[in-house]
N, C-alpha and C. Protein backbone atom coordinates (compact mmCIF):
# COMPACT_ATOMS: atom_id res chain seq x y z
N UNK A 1 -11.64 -9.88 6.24
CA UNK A 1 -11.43 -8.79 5.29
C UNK A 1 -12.56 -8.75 4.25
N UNK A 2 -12.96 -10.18 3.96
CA UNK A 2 -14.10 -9.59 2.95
C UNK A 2 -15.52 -9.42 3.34
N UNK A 3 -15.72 -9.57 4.60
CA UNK A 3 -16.99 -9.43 5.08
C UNK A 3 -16.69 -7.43 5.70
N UNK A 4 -15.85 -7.01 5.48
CA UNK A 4 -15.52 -5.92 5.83
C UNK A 4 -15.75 -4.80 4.28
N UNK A 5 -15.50 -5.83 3.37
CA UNK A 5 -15.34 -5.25 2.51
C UNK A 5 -17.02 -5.03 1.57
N UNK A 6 -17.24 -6.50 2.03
CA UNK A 6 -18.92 -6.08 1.31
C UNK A 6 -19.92 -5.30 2.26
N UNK A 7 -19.48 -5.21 3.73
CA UNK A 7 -20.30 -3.80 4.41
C UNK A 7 -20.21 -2.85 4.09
N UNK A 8 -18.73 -2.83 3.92
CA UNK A 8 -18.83 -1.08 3.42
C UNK A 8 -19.21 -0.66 2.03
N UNK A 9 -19.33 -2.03 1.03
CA UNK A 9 -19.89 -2.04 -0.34
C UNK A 9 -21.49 -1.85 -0.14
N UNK A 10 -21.86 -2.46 0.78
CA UNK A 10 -23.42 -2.64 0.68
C UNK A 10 -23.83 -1.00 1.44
N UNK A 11 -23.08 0.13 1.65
CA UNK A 11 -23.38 1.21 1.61
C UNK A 11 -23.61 1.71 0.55
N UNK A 12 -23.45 1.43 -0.39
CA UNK A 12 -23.28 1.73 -1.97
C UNK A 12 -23.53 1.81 -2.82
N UNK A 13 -24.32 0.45 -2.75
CA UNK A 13 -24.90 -0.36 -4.06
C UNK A 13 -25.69 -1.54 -2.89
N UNK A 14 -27.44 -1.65 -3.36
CA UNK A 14 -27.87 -2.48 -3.25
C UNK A 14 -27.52 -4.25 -3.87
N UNK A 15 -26.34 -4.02 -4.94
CA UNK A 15 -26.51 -5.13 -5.81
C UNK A 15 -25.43 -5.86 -4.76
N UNK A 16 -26.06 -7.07 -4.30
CA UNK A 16 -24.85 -8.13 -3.58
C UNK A 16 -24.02 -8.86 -4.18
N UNK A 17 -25.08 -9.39 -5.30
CA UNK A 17 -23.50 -9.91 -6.42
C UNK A 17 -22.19 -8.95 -7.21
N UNK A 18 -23.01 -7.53 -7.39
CA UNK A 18 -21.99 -7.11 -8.04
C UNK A 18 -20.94 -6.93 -6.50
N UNK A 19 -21.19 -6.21 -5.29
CA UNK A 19 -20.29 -6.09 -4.45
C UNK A 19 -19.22 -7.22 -4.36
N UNK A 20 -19.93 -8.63 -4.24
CA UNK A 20 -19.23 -9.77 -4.14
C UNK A 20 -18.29 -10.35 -5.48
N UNK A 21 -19.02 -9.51 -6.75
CA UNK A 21 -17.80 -9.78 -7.98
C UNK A 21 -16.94 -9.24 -7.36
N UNK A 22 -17.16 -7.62 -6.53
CA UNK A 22 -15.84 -6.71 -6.93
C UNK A 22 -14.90 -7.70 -6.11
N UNK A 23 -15.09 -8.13 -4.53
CA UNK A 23 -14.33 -8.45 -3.78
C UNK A 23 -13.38 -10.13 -5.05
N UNK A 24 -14.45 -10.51 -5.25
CA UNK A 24 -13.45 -11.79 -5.84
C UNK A 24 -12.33 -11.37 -7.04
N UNK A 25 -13.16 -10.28 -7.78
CA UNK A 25 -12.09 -10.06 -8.61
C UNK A 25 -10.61 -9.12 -7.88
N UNK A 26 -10.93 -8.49 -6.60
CA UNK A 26 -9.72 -8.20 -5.87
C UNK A 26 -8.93 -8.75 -5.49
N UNK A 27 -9.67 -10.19 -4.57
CA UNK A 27 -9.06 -10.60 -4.25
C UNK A 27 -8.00 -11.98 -4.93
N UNK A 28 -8.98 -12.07 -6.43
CA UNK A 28 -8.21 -12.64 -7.40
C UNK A 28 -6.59 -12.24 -7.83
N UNK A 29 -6.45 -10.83 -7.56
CA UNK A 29 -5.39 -10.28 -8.18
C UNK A 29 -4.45 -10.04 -7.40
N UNK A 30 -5.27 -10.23 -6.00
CA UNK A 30 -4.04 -10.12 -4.61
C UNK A 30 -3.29 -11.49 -4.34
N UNK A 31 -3.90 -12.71 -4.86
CA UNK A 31 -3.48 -13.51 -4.70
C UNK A 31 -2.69 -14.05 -5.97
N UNK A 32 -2.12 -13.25 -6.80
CA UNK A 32 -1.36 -13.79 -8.08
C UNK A 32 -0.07 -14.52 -7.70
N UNK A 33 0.61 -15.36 -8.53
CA UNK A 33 1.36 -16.17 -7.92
C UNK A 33 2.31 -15.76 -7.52
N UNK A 34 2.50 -14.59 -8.24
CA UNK A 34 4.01 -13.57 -8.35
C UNK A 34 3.89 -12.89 -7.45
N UNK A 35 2.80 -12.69 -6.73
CA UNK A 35 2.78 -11.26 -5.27
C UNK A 35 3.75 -12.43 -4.47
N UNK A 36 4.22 -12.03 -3.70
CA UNK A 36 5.31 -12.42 -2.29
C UNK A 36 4.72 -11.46 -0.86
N UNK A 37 4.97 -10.37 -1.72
CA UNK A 37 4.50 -9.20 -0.48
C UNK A 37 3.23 -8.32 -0.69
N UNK A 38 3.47 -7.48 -1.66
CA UNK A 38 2.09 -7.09 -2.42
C UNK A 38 0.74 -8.23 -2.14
N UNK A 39 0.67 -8.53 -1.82
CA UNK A 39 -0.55 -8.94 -1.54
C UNK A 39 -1.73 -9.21 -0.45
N UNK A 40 -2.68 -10.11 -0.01
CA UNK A 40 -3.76 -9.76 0.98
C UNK A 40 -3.13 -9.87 2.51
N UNK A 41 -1.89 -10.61 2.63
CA UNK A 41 -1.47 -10.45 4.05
C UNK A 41 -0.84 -8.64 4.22
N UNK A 42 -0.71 -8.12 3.05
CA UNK A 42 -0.03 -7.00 3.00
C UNK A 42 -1.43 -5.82 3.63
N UNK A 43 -2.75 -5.92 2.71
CA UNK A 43 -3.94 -5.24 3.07
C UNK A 43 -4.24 -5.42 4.77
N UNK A 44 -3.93 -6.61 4.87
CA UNK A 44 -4.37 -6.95 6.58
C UNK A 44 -3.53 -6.47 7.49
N UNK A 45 -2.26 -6.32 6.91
CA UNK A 45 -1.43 -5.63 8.06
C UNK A 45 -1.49 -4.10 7.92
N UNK A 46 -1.95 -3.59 6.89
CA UNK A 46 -2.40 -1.88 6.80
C UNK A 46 -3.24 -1.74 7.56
N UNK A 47 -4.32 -3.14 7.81
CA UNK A 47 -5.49 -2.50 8.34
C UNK A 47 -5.34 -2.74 9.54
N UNK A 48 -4.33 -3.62 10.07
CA UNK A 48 -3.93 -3.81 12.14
C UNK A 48 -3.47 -2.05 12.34
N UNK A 49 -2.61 -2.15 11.25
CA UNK A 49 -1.75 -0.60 12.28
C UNK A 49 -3.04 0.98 12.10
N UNK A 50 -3.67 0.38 10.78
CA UNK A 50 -4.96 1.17 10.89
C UNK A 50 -5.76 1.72 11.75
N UNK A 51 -6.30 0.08 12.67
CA UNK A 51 -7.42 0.70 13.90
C UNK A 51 -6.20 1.49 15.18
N UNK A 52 -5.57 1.80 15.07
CA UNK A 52 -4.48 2.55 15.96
C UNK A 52 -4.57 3.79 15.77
N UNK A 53 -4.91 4.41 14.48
CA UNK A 53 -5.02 5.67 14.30
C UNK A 53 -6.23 6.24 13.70
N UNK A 54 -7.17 5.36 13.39
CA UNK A 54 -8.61 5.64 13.03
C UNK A 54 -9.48 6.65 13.60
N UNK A 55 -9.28 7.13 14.88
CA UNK A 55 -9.67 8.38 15.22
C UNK A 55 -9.59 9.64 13.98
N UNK A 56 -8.01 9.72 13.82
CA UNK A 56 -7.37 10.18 13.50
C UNK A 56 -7.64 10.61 11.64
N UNK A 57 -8.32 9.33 11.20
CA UNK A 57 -8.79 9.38 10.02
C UNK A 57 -10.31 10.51 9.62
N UNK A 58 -10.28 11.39 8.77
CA UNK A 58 -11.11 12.32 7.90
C UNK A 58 -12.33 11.68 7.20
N UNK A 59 -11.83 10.54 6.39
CA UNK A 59 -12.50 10.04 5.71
C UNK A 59 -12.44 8.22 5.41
N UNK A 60 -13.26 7.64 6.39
CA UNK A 60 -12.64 6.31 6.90
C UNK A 60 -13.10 5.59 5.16
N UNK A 61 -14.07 5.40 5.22
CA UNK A 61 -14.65 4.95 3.93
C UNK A 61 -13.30 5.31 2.25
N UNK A 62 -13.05 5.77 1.94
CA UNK A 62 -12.01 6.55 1.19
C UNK A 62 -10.86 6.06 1.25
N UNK A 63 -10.88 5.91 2.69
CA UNK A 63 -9.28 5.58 3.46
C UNK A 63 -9.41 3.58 2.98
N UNK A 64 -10.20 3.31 3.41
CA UNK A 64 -10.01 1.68 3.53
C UNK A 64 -10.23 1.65 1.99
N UNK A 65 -11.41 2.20 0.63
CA UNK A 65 -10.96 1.55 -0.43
C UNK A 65 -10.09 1.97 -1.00
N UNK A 66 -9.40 3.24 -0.36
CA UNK A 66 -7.67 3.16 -1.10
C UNK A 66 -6.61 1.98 -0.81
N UNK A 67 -6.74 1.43 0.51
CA UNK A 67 -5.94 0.49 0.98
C UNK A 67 -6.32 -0.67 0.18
N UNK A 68 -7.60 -1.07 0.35
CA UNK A 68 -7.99 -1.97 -0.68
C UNK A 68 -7.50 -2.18 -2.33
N UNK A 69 -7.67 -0.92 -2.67
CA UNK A 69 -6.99 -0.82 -4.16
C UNK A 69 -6.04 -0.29 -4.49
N UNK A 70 -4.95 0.19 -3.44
CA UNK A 70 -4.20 0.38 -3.83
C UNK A 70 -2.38 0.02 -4.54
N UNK A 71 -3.03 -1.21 -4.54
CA UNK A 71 -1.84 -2.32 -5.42
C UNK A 71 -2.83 -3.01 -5.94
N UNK A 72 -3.75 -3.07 -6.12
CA UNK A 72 -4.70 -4.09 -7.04
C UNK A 72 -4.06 -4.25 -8.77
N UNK A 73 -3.65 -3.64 -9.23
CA UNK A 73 -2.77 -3.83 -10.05
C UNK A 73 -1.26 -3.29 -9.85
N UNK A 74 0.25 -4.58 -9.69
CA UNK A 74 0.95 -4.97 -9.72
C UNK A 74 1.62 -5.59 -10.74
N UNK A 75 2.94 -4.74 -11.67
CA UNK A 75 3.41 -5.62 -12.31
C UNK A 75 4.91 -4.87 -11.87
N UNK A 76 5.59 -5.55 -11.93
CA UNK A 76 7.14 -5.11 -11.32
C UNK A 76 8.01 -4.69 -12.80
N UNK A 77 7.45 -4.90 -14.12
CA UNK A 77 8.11 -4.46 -15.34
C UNK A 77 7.15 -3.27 -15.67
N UNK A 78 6.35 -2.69 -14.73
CA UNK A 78 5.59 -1.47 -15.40
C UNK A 78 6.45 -0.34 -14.05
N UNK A 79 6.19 0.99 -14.48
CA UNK A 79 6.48 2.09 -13.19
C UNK A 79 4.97 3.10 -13.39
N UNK A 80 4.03 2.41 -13.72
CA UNK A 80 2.55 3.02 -13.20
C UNK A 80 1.67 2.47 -12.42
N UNK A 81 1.60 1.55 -11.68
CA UNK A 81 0.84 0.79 -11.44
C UNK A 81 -0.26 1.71 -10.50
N UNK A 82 0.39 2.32 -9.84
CA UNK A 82 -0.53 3.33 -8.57
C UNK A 82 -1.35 4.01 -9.44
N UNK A 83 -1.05 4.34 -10.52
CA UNK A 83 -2.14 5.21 -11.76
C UNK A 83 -3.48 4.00 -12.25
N UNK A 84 -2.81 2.58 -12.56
CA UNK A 84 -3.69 1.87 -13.24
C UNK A 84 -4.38 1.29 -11.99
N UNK A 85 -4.23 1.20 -10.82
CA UNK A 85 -4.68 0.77 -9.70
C UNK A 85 -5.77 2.04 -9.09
N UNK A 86 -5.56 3.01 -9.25
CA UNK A 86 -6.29 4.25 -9.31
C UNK A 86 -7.65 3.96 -10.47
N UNK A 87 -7.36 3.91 -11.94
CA UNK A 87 -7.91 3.72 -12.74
C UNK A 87 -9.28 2.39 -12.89
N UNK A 88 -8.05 1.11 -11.94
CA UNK A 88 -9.05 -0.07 -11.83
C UNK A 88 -10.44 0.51 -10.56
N UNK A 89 -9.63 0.99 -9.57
CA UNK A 89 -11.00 1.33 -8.57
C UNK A 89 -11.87 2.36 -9.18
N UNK A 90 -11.56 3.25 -9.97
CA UNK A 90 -12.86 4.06 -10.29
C UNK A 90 -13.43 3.10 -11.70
N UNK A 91 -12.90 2.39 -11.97
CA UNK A 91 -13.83 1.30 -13.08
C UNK A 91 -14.93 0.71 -12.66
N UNK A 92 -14.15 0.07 -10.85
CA UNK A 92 -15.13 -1.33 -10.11
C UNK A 92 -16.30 0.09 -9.36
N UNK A 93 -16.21 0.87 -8.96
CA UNK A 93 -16.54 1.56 -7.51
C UNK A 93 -17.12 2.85 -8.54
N UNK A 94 -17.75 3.12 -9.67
CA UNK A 94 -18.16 4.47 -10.51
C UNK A 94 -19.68 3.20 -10.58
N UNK A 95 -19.90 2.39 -10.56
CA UNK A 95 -21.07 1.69 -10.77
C UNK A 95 -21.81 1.47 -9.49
N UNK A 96 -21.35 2.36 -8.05
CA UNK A 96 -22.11 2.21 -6.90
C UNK A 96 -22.28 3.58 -6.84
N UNK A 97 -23.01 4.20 -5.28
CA UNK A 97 -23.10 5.79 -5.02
C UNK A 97 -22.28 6.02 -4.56
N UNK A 98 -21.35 5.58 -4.39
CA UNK A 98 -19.73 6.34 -3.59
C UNK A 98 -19.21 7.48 -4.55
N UNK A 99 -19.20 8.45 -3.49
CA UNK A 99 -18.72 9.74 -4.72
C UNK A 99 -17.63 10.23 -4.22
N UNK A 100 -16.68 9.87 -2.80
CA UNK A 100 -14.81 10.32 -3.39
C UNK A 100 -14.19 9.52 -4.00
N UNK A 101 -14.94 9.42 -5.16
CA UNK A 101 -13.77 8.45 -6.44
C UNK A 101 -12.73 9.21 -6.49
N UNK A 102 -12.49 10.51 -6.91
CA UNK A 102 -11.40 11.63 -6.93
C UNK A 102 -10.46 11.49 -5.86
N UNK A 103 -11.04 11.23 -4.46
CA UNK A 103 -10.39 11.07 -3.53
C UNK A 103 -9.32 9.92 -3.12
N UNK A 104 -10.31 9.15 -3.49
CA UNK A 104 -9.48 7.66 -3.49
C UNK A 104 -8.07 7.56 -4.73
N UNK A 105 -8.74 7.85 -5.87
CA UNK A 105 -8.06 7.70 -6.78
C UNK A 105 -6.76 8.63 -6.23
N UNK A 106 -6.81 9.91 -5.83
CA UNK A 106 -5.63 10.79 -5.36
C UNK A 106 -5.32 9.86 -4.31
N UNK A 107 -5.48 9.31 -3.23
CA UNK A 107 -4.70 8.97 -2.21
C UNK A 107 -3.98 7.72 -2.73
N UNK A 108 -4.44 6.88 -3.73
CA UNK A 108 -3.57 5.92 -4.41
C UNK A 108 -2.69 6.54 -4.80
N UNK A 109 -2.81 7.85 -5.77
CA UNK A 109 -1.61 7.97 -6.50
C UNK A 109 -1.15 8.36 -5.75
N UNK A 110 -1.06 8.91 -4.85
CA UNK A 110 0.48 9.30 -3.94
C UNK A 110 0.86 8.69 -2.82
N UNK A 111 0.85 7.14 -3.34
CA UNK A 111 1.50 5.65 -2.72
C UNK A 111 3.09 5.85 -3.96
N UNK A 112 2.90 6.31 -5.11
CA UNK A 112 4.19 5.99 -5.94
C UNK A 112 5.14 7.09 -5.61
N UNK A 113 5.41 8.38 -4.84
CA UNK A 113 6.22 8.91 -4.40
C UNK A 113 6.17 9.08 -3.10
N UNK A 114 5.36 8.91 -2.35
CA UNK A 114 5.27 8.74 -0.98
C UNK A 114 5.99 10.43 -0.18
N UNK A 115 5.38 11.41 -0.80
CA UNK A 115 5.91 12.40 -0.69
C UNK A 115 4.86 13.05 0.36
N UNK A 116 5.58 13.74 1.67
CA UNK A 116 4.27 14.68 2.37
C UNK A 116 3.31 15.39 1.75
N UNK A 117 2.04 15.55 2.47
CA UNK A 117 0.86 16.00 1.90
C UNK A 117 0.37 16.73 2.65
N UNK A 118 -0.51 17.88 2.34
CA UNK A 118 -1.04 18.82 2.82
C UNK A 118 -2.41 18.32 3.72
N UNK A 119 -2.59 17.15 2.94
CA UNK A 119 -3.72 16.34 3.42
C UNK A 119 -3.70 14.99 4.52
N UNK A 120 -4.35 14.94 5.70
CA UNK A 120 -3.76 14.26 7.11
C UNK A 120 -4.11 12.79 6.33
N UNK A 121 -5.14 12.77 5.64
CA UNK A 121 -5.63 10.81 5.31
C UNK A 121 -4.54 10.47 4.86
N UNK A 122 -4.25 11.36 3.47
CA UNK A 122 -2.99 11.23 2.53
C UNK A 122 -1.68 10.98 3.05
N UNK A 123 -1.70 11.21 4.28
CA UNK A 123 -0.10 11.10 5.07
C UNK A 123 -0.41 9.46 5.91
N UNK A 124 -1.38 9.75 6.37
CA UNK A 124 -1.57 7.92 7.38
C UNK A 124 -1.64 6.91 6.33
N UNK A 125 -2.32 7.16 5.06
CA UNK A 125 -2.14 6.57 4.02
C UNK A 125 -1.07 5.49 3.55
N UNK A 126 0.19 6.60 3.85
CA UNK A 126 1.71 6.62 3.13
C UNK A 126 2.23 6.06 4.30
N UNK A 127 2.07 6.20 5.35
CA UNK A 127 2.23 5.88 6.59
C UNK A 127 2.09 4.27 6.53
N UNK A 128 1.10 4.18 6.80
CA UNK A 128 0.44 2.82 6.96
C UNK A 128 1.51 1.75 5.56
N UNK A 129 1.27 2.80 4.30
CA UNK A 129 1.61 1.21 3.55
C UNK A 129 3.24 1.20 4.34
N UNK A 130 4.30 1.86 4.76
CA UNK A 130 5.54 1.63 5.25
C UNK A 130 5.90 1.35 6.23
N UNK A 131 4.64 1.00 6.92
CA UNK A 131 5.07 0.70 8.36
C UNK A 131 5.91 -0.76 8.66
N UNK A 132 6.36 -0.96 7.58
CA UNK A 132 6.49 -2.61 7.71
C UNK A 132 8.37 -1.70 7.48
N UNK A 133 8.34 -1.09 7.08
CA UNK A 133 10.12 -0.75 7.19
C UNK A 133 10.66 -0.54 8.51
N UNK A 134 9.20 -0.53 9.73
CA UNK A 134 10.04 0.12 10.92
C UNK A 134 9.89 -1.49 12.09
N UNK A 135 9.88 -2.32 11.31
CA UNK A 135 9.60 -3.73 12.06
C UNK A 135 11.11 -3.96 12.78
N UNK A 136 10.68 -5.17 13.14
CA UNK A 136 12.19 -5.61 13.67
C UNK A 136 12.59 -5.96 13.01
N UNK A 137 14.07 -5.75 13.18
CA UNK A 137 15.09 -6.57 11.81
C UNK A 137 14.81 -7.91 10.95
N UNK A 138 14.51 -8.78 12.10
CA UNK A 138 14.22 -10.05 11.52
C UNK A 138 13.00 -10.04 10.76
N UNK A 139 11.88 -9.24 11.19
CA UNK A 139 10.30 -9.34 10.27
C UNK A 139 10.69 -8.59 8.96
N UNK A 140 11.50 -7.54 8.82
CA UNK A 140 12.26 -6.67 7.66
C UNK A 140 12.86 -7.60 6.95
N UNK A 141 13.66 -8.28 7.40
CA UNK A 141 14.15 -9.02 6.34
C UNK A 141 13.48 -10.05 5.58
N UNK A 142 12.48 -10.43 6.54
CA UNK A 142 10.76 -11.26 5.33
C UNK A 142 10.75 -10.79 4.70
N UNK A 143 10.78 -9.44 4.56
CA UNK A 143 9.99 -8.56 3.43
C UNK A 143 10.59 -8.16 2.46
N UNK A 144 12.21 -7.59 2.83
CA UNK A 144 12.79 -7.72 1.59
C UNK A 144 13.14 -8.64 1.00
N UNK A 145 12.96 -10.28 1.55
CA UNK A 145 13.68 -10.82 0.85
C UNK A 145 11.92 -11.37 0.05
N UNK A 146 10.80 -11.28 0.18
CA UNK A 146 9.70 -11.29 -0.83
C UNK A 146 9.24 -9.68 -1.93
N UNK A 147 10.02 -8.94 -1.56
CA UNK A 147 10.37 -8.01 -2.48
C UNK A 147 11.19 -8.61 -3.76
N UNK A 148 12.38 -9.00 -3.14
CA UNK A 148 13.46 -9.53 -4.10
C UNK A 148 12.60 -10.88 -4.71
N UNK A 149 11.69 -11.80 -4.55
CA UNK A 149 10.95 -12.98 -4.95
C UNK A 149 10.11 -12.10 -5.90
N UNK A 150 9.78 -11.22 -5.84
CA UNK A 150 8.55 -10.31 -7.09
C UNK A 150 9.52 -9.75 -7.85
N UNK A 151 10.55 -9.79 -7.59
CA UNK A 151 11.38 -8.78 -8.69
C UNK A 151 12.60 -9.98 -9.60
N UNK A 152 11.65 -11.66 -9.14
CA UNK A 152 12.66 -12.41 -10.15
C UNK A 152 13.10 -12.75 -11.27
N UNK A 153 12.19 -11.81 -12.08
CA UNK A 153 12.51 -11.57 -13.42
C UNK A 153 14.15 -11.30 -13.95
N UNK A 154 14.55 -10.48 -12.68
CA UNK A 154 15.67 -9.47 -12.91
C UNK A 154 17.18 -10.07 -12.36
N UNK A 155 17.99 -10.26 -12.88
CA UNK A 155 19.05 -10.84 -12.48
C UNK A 155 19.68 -10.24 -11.13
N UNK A 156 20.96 -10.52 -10.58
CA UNK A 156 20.77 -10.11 -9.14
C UNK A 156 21.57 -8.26 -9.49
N UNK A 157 22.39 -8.25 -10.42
CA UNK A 157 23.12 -7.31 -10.58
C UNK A 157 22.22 -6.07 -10.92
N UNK A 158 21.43 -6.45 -11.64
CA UNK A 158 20.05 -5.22 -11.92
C UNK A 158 18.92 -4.80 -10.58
N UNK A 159 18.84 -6.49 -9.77
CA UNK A 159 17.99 -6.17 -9.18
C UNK A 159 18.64 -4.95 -8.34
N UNK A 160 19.60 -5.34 -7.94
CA UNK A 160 20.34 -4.80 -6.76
C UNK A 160 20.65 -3.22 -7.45
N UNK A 161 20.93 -3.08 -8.60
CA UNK A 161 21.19 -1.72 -8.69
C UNK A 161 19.72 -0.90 -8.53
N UNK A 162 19.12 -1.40 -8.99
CA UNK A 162 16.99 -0.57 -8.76
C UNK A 162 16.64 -0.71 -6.94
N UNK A 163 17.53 -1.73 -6.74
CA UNK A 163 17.17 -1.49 -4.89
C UNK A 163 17.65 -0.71 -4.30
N UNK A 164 18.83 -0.41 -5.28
CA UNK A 164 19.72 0.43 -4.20
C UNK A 164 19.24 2.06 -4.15
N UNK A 165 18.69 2.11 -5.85
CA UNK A 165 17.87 3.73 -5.86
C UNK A 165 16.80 3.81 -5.19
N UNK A 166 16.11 3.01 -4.62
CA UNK A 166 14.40 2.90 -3.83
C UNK A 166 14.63 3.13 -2.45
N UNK A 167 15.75 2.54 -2.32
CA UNK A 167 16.44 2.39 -0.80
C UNK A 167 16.78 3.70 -0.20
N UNK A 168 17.73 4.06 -1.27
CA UNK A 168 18.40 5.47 -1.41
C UNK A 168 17.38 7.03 -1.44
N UNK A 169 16.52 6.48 -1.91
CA UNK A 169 15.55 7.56 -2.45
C UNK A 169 14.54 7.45 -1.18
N UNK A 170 14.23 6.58 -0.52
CA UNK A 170 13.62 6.37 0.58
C UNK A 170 14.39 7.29 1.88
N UNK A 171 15.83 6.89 2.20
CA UNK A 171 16.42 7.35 3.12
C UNK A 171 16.85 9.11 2.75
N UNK A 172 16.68 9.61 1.43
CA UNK A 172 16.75 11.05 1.31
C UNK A 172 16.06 12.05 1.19
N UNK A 173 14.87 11.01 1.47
CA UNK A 173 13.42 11.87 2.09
C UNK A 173 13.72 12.85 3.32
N UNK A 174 12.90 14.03 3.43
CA UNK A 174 12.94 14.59 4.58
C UNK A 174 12.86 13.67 5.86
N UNK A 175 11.81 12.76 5.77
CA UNK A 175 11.27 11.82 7.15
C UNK A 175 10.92 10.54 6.10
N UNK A 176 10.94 9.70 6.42
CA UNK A 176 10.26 8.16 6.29
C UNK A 176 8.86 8.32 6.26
N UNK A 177 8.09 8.50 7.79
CA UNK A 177 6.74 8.62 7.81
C UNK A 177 6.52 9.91 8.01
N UNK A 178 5.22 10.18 7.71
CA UNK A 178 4.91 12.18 7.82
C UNK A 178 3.75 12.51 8.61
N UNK A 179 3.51 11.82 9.42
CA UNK A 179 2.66 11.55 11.08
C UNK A 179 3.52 11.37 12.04
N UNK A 180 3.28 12.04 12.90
CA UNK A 180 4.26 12.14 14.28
C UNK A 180 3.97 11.05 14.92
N UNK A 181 2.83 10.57 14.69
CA UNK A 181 2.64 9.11 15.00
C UNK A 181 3.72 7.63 14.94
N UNK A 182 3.77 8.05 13.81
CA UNK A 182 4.72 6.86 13.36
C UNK A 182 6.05 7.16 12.89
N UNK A 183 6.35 8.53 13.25
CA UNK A 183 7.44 9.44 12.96
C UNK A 183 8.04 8.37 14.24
N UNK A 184 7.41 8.82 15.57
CA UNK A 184 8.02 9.03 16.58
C UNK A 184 8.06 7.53 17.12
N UNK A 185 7.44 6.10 16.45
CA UNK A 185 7.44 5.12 16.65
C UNK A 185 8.32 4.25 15.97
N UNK A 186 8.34 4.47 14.50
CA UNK A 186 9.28 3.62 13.59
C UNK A 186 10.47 4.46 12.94
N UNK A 187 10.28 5.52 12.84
CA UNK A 187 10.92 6.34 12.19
C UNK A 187 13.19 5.80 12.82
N UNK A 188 13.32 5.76 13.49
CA UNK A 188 14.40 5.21 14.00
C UNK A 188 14.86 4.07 13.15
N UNK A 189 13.84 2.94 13.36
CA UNK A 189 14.01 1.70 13.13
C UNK A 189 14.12 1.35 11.44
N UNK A 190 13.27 2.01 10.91
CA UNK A 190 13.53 2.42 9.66
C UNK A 190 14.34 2.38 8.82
N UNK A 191 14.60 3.58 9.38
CA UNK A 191 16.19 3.87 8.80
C UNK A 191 17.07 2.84 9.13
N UNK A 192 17.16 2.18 10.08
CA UNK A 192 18.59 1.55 10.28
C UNK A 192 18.16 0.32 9.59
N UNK A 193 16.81 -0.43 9.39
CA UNK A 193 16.85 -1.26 8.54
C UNK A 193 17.17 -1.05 7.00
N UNK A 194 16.77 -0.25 6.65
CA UNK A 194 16.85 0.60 5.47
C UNK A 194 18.69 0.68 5.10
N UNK A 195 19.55 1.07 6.15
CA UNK A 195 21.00 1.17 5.84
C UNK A 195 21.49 -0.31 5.59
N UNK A 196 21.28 -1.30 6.67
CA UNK A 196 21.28 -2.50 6.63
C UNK A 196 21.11 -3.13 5.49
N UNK A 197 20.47 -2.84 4.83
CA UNK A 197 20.10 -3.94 3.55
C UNK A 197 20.46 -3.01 2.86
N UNK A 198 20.59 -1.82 2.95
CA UNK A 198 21.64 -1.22 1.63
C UNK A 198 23.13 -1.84 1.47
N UNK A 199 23.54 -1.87 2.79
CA UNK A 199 24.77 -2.27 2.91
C UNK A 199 25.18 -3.61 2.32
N UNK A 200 23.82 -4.86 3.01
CA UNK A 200 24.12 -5.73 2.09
C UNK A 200 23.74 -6.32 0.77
N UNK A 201 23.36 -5.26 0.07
CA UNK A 201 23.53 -5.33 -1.24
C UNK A 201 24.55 -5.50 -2.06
């Protein structure tokens, strides 16, 4: 991942150290003690189900440093983070020649409602970060239960009432994923994991 990451930096910017700050200071923040899930095993599995639909991608460059930054800042007591994670990549990435900062920054922010888009990146995007809801039961339940490990601040009665609206708000979406791609692959499985752990809440 990070030799992936300073190629596509060294399109950018001649400077190798600054490319190589950006990656350490990323990958500094992916590895905080408090990520469970949010973090670099999370980027690597965006980017497996990634090369699957990469044809498919508009704007590959755009596409990977949204994935890249798009949880780079994580705090489970804030409800902006996709804004300040937006904000951190055009901080690191406005000091190279990459010019869909606008772009990137939009396809982050609409990781926090995960709502269809007029735009195809913007949907594989949203796609990609949820593909982990359409796993098998048993890999689903890794995940929520390192969801619930980032959210241990919160006692179980709170946690569980904020899971149950994410959960809820997830399943009263029109669709889960908004690519027929992964409509027609996870979209099933999804959901029934999704009821499942509502239930046992």
């Amino acid at each position: 991942m990070e030799d992936d990451f300073l190629k596509m930096m060294k399109r950018y910017t001649d400077d190798e150290s600054y490319a190589k700050a950006c990656w350490v200071a990323l990958k500094h923040k992916y590895r905080a003690g408090s990520r469970h899930y949010h973090n670099l095993e999370h980027l690597a599995y965006m980017f497996r189900w990634l090369a699957t639909v990469k044809s498919e991608v508009k704007n590959l460059d755009a596409m990977l440093f949204a994935i890249y930054y798009h949880d780079s800042i994580y705090n489970t007591t804030r409800s902006d983070n996709e804004h300040q994670s937006a904000l951190y990549f055009k901080k690191m990435i406005s000091k190279t020649s990459f010019e869909a900062i606008t772009e990137v920054m939009d396809l982050i922010a609409a990781t926090k409602e995960h709502m269809q888009s007029d735009d195809t990146d913007t949907n594989i995007l949203l796609d990609l970060d949820l593909a982990v809801l359409g796993e098998k039961p048993e890999n689903y339940l890794i995940y929520a239960k390192a969801i619930r490990k980032e959210y241990y601040i919160y006692p179980d009665f709170m946690y569980r009432k904020g899971r149950k609206k994410v959960l809820m708000n997830m399943l009263n979406l029109e669709a889960i994923y908004k690519t027929d791609f992964f409509k027609t692959l996870l979209e099933t499985t999804a959901i029934e994991n999704l009821k499942a752990e509502l239930k046992n809440l």
